[in-house]
Every structure is written in structure tokens, then in C-alpha cells.
C-alpha atoms as a PDB file:
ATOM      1  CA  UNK A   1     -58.684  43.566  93.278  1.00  0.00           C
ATOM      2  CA  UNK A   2     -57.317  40.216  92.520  1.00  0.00           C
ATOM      3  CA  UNK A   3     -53.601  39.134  93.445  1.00  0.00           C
ATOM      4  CA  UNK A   4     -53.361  35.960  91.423  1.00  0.00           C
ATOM      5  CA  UNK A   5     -51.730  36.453  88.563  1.00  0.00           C
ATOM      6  CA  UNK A   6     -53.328  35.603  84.976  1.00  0.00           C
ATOM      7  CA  UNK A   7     -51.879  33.827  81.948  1.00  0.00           C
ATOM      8  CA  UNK A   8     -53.449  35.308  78.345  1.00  0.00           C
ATOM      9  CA  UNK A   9     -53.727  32.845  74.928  1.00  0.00           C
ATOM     10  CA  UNK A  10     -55.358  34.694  72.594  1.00  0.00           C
ATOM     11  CA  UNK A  11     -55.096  33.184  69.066  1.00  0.00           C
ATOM     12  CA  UNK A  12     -56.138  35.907  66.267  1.00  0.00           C
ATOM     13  CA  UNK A  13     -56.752  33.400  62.566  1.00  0.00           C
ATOM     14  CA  UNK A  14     -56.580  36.538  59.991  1.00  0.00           C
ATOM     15  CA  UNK A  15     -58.028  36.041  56.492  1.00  0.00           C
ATOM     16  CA  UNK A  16     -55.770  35.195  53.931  1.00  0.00           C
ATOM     17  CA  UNK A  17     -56.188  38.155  51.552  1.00  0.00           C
ATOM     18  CA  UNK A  18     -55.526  40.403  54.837  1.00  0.00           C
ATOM     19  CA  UNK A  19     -52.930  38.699  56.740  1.00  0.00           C
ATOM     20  CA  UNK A  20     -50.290  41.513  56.622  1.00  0.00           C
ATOM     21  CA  UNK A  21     -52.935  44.119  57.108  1.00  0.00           C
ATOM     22  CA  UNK A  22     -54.125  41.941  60.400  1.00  0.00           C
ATOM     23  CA  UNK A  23     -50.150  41.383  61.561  1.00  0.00           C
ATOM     24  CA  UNK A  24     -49.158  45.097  61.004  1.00  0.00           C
ATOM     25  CA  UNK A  25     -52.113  45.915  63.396  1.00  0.00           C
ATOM     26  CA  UNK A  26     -51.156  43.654  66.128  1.00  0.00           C
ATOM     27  CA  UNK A  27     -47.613  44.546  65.943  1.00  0.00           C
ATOM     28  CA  UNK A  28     -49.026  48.223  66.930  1.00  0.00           C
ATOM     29  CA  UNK A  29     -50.234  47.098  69.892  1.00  0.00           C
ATOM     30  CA  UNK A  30     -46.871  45.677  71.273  1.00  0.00           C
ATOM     31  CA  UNK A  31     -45.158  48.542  72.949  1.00  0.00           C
ATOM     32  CA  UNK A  32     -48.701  50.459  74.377  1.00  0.00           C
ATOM     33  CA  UNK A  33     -49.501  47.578  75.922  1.00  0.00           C
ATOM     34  CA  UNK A  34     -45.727  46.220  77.132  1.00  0.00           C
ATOM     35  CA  UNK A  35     -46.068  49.587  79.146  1.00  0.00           C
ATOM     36  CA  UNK A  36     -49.691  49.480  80.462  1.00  0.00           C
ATOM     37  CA  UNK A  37     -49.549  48.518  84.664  1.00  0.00           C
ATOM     38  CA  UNK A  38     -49.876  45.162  85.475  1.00  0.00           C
ATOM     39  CA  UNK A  39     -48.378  43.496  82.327  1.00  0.00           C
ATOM     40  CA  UNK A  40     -45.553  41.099  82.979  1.00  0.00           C
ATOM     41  CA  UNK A  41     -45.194  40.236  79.202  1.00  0.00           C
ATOM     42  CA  UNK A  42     -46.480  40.638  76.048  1.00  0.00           C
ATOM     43  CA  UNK A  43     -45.625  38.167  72.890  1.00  0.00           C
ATOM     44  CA  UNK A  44     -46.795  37.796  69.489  1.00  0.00           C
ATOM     45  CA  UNK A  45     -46.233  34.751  67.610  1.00  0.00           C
ATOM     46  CA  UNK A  46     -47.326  33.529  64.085  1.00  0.00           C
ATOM     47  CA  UNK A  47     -47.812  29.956  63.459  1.00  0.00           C
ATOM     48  CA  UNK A  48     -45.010  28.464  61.331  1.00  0.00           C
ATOM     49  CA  UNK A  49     -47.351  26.122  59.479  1.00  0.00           C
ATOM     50  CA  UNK A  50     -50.049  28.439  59.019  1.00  0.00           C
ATOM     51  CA  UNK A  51     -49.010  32.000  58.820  1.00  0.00           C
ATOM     52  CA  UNK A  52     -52.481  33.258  58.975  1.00  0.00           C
ATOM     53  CA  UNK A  53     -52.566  32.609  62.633  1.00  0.00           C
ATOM     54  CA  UNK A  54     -51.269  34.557  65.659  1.00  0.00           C
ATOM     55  CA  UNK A  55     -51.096  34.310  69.182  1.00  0.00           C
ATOM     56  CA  UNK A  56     -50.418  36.289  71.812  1.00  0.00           C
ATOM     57  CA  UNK A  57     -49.066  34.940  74.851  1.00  0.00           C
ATOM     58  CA  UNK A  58     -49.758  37.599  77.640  1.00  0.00           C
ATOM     59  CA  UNK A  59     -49.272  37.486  81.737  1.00  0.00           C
ATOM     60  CA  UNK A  60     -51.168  40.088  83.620  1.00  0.00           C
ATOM     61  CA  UNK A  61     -50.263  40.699  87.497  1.00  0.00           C
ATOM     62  CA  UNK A  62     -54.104  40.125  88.164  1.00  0.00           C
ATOM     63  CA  UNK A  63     -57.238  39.928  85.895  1.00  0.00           C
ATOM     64  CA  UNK A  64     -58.153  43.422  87.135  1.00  0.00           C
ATOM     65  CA  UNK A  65     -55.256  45.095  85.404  1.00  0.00           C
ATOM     66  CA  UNK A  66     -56.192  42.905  82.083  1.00  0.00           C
ATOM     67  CA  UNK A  67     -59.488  44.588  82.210  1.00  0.00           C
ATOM     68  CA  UNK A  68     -58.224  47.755  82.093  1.00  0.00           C
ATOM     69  CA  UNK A  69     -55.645  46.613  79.109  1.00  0.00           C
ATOM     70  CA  UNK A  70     -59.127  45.432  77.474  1.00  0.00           C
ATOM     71  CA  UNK A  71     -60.635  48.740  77.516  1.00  0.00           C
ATOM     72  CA  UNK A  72     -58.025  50.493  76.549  1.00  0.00           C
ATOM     73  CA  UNK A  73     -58.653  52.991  73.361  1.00  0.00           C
ATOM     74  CA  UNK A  74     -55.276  51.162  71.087  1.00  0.00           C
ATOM     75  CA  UNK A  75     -57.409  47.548  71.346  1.00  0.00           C
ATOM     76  CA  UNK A  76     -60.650  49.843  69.862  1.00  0.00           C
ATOM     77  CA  UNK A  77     -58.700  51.341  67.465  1.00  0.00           C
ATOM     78  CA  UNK A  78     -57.153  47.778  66.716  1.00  0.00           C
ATOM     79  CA  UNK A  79     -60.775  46.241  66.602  1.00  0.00           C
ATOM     80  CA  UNK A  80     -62.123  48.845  64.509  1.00  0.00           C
ATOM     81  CA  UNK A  81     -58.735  48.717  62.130  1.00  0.00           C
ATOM     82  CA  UNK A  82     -59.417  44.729  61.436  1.00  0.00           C
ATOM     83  CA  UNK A  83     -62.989  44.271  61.368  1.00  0.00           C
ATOM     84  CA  UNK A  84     -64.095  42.325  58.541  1.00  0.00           C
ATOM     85  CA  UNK A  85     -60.196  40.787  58.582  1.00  0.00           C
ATOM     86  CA  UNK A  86     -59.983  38.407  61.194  1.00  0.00           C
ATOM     87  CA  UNK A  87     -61.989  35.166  60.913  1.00  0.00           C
ATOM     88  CA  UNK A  88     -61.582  33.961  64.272  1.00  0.00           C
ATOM     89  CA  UNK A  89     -60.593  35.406  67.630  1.00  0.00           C
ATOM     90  CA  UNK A  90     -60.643  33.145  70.581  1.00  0.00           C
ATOM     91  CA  UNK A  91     -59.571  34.486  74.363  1.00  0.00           C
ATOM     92  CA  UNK A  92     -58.621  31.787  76.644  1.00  0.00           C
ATOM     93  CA  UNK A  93     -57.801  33.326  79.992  1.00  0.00           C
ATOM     94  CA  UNK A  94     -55.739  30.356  81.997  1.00  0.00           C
ATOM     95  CA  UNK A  95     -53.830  30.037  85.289  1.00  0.00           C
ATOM     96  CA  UNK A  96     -50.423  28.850  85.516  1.00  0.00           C
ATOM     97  CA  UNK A  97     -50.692  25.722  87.862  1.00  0.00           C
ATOM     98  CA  UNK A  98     -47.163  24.086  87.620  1.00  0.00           C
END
């Protein structure tokens, strides 16, 4: 298992005509995951400009633990609850260097 610890952007652009049905969604997945092991934090933001757009800023104690966070059945369930809603979904997995 990996030590190093492991920084999460994930920006989530809903469509318009679903936007609340996208954000209620992601705020379900707040406290699950806040109490999965290995996560150090777990924030949602929406984009002030563009309020279509999320982003979760996530750290993981090691990319291991993420995995299992990833395969958990409340991000299926969250999948399954937006598909067709979301019109872009990008995972950037990044370590903290300074």
C-alpha cells in the first residue's frame, strides 16, 4: 500500500436544466465519504461565476484508500442518479509538492 498521501480535483460541469438535481447528489456524498478510512478532507465548491460547475477538493492518506472510496456503492448510486446530467467530469489526481 502506498504512504504518500494524494491530493483529489475533481471538477463535475452539470447541465444547466439539471444543476440542482446534479448539486443535491453531490451534497449526498459529503458525510459517507468524510467518514470512509483514509480521507483527510472532503470539500465541495461551486464556481461563483459559473454555478454549473463543482469541484471537489479531496486529500486521501494514500491512493489505495481513494480506490476503495471509488468503489464504494454511494459513488454508484451517485453515478447512476446523474447520468445523462453532468456534461463533463474530469479527475485530476495531484501531489502536494510545496
Amino acid at each position: 500500500m502506498s504512504n504518500q498521501k494524494l491530493t483529489i480535483v475533481a471538477r463535475i460541469l452539470a447541465k444547466e436544466e439539471f444543476r440542482d438535481d446534479v448539486k443535491a447528489e453531490l451534497l449526498k456524498l459529503i458525510d459517507v465519504t468524510r467518514a470512509e478510512e483514509g480521507c483527510i478532507n472532503y470539500d465541495l465548491h461551486q464556481d461563483n461565476e459559473n454555478p454549473n460547475q463543482f469541484l471537489f477538493f479531496e486529500n486521501w492518506e494514500n491512493r489505495d484508500l481513494w480506490q476503495v472510496h471509488m468503489n464504494n456503492p454511494h459513488l454508484a448510486e451517485y453515478l447512476k442518479a446523474t447520468d445523462g446530467k453532468v456534461e463533463e467530469f474530469i479527475v485530476n489526481e495531484m501531489t502536494h509538492i510545496a
